[in-house]
PDB file of N, CA and C in Angstrom:
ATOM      1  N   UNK A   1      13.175  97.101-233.403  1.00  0.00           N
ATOM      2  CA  UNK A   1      14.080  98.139-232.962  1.00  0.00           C
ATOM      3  C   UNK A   1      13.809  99.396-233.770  1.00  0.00           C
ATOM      4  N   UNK A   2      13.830 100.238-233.171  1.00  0.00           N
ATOM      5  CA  UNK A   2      13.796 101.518-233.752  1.00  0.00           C
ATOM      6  C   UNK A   2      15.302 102.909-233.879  1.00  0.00           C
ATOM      7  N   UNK A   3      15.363 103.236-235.189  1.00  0.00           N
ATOM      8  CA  UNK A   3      16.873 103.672-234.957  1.00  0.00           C
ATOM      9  C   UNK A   3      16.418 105.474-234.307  1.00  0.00           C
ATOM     10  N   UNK A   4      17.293 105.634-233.834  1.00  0.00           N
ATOM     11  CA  UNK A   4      17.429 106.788-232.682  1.00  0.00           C
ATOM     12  C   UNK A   4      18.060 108.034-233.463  1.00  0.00           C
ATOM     13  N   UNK A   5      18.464 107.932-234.635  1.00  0.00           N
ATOM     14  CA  UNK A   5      19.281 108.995-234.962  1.00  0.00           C
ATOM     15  C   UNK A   5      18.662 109.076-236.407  1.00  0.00           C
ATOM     16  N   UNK A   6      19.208 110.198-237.327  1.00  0.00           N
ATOM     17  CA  UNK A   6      18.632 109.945-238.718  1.00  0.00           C
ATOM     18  C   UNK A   6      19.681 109.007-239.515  1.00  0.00           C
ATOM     19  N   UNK A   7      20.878 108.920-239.330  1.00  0.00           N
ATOM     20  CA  UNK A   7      22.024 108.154-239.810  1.00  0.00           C
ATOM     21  C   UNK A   7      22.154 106.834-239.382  1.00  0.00           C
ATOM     22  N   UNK A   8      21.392 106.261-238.509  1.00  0.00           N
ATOM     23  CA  UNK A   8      21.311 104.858-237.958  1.00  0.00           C
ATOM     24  C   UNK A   8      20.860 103.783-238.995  1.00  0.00           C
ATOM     25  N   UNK A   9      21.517 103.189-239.055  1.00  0.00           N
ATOM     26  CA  UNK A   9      21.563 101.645-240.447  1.00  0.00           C
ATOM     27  C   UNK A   9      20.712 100.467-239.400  1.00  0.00           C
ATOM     28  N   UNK A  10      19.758  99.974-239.842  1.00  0.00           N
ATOM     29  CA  UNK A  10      19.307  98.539-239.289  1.00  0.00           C
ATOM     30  C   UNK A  10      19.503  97.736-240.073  1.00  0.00           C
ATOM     31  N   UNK A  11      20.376  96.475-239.310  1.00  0.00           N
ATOM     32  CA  UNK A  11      20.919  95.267-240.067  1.00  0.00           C
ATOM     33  C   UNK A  11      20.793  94.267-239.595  1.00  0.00           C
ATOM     34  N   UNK A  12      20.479  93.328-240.723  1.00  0.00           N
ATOM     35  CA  UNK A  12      20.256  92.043-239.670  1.00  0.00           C
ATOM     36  C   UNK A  12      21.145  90.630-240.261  1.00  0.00           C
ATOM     37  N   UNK A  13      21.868  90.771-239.425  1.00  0.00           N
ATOM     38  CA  UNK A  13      22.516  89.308-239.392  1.00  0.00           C
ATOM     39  C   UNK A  13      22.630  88.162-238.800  1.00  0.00           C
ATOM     40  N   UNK A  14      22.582  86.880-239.338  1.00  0.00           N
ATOM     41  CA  UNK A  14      22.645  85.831-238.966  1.00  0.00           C
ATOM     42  C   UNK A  14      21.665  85.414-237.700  1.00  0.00           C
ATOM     43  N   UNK A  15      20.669  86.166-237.945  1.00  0.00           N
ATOM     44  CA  UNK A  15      19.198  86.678-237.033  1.00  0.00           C
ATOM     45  C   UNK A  15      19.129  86.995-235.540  1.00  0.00           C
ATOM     46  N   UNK A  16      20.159  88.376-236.233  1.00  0.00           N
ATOM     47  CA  UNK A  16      20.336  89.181-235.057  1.00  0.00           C
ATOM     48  C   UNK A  16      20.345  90.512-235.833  1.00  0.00           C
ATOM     49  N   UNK A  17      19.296  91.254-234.969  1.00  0.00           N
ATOM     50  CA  UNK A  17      19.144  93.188-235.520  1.00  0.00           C
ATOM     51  C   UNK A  17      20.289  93.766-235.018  1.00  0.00           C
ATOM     52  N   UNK A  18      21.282  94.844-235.586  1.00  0.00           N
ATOM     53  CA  UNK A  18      21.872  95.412-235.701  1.00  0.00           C
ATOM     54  C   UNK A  18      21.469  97.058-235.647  1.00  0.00           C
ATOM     55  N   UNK A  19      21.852  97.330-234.818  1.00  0.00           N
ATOM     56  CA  UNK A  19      21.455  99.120-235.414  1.00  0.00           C
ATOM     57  C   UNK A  19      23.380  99.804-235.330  1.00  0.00           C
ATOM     58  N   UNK A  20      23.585 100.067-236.802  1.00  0.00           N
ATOM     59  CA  UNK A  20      25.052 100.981-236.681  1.00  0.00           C
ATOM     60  C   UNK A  20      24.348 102.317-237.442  1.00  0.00           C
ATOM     61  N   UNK A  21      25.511 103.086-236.376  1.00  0.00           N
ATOM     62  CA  UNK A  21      25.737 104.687-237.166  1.00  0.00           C
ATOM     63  C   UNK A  21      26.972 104.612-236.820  1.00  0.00           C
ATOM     64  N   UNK A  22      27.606 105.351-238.213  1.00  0.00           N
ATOM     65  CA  UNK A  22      29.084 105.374-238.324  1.00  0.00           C
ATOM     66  C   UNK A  22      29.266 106.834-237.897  1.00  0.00           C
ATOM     67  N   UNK A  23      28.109 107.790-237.814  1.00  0.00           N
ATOM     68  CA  UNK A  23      28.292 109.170-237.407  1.00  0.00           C
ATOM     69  C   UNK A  23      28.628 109.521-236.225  1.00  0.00           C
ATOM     70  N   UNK A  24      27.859 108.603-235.154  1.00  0.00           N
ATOM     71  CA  UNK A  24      27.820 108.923-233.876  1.00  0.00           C
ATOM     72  C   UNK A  24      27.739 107.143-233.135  1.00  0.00           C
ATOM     73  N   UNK A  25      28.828 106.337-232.943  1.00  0.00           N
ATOM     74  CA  UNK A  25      28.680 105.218-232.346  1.00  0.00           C
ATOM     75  C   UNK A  25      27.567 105.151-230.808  1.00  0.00           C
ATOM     76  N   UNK A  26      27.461 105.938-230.057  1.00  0.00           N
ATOM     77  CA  UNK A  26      26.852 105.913-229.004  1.00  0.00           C
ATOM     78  C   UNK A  26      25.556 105.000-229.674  1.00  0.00           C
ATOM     79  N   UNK A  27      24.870 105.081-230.856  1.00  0.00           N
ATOM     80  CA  UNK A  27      23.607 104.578-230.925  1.00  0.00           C
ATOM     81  C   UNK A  27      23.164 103.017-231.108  1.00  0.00           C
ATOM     82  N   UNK A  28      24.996 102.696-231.120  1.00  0.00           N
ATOM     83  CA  UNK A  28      25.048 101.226-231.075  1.00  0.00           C
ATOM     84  C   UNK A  28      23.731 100.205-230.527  1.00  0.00           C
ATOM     85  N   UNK A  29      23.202  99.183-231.374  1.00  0.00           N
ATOM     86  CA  UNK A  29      22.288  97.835-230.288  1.00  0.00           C
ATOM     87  C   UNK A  29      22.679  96.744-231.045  1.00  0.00           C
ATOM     88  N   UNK A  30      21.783  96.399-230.049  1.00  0.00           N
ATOM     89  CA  UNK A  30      21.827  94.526-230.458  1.00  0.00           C
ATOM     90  C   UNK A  30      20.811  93.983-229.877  1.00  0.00           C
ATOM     91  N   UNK A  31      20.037  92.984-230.978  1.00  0.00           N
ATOM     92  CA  UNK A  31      18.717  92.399-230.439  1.00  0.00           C
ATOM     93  C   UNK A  31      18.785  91.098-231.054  1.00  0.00           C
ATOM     94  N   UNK A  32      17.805  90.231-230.306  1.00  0.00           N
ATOM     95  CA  UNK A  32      17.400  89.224-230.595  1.00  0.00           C
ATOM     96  C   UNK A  32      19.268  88.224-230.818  1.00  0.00           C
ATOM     97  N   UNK A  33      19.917  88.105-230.458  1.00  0.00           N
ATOM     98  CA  UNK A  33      21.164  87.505-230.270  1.00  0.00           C
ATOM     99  C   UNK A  33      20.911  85.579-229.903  1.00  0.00           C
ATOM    100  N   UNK A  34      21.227  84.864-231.059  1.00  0.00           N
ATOM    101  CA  UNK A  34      20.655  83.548-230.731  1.00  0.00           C
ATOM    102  C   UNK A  34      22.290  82.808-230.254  1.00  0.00           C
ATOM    103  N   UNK A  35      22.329  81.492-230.305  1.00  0.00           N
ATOM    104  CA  UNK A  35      22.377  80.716-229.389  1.00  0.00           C
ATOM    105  C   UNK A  35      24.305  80.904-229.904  1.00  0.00           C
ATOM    106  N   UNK A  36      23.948  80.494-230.995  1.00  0.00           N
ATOM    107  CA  UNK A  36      25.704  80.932-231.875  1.00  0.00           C
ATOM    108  C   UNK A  36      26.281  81.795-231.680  1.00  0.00           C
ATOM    109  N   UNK A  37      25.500  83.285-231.862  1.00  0.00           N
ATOM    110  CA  UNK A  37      26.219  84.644-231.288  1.00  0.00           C
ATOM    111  C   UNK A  37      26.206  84.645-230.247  1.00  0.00           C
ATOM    112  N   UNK A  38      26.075  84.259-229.252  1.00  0.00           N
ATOM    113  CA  UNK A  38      26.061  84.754-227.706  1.00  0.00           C
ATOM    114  C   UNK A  38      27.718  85.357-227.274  1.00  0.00           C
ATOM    115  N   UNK A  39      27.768  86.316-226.568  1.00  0.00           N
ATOM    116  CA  UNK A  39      29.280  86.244-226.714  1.00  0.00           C
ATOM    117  C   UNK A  39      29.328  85.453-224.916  1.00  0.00           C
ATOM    118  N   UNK A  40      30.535  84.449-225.386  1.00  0.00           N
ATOM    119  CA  UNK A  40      30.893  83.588-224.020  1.00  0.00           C
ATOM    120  C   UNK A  40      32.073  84.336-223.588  1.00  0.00           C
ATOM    121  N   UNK A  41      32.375  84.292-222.057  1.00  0.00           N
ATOM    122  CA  UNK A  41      33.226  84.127-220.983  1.00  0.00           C
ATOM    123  C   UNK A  41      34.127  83.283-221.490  1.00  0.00           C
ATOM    124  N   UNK A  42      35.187  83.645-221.355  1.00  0.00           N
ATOM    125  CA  UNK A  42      36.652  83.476-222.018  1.00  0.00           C
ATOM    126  C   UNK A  42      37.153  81.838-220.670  1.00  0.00           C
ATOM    127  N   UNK A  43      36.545  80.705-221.333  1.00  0.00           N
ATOM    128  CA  UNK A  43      37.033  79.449-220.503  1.00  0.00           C
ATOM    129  C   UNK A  43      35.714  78.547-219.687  1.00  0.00           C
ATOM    130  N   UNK A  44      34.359  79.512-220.217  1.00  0.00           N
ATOM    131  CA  UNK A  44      33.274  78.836-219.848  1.00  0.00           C
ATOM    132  C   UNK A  44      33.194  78.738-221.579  1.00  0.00           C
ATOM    133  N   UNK A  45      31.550  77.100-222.016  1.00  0.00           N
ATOM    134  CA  UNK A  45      31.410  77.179-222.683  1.00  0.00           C
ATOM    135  C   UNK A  45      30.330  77.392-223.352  1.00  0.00           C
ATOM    136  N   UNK A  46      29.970  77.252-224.568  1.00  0.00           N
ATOM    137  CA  UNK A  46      28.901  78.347-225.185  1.00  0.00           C
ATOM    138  C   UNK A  46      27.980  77.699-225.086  1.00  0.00           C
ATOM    139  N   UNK A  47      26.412  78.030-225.298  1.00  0.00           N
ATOM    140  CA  UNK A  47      25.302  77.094-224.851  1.00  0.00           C
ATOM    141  C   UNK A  47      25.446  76.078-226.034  1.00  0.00           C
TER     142      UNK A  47
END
């Protein structure tokens, strides 16, 4: 991932990339999202 702004933070958690800027939220991402983070449908269940 590449950050888009000069204030953009790349973070990686729980092996998932993160890009925050607290300056300008629009530059928000999210990559690589494994099996734990997935976000589920509220009454289906998670893989």
């Amino acid at each position: 991932m590449k950050s888009r702004h000069a204030d953009c933070q790349v973070v990686k958690r729980r092996g998932t990339l993160y890009v925050i800027n607290k300056t300008n939220p629009k530059f928000k991402a999210r990559q690589g999202a494994t099996k734990g983070t997935r976000l589920s449908k509220k009454g289906v269940k998670s893989l």
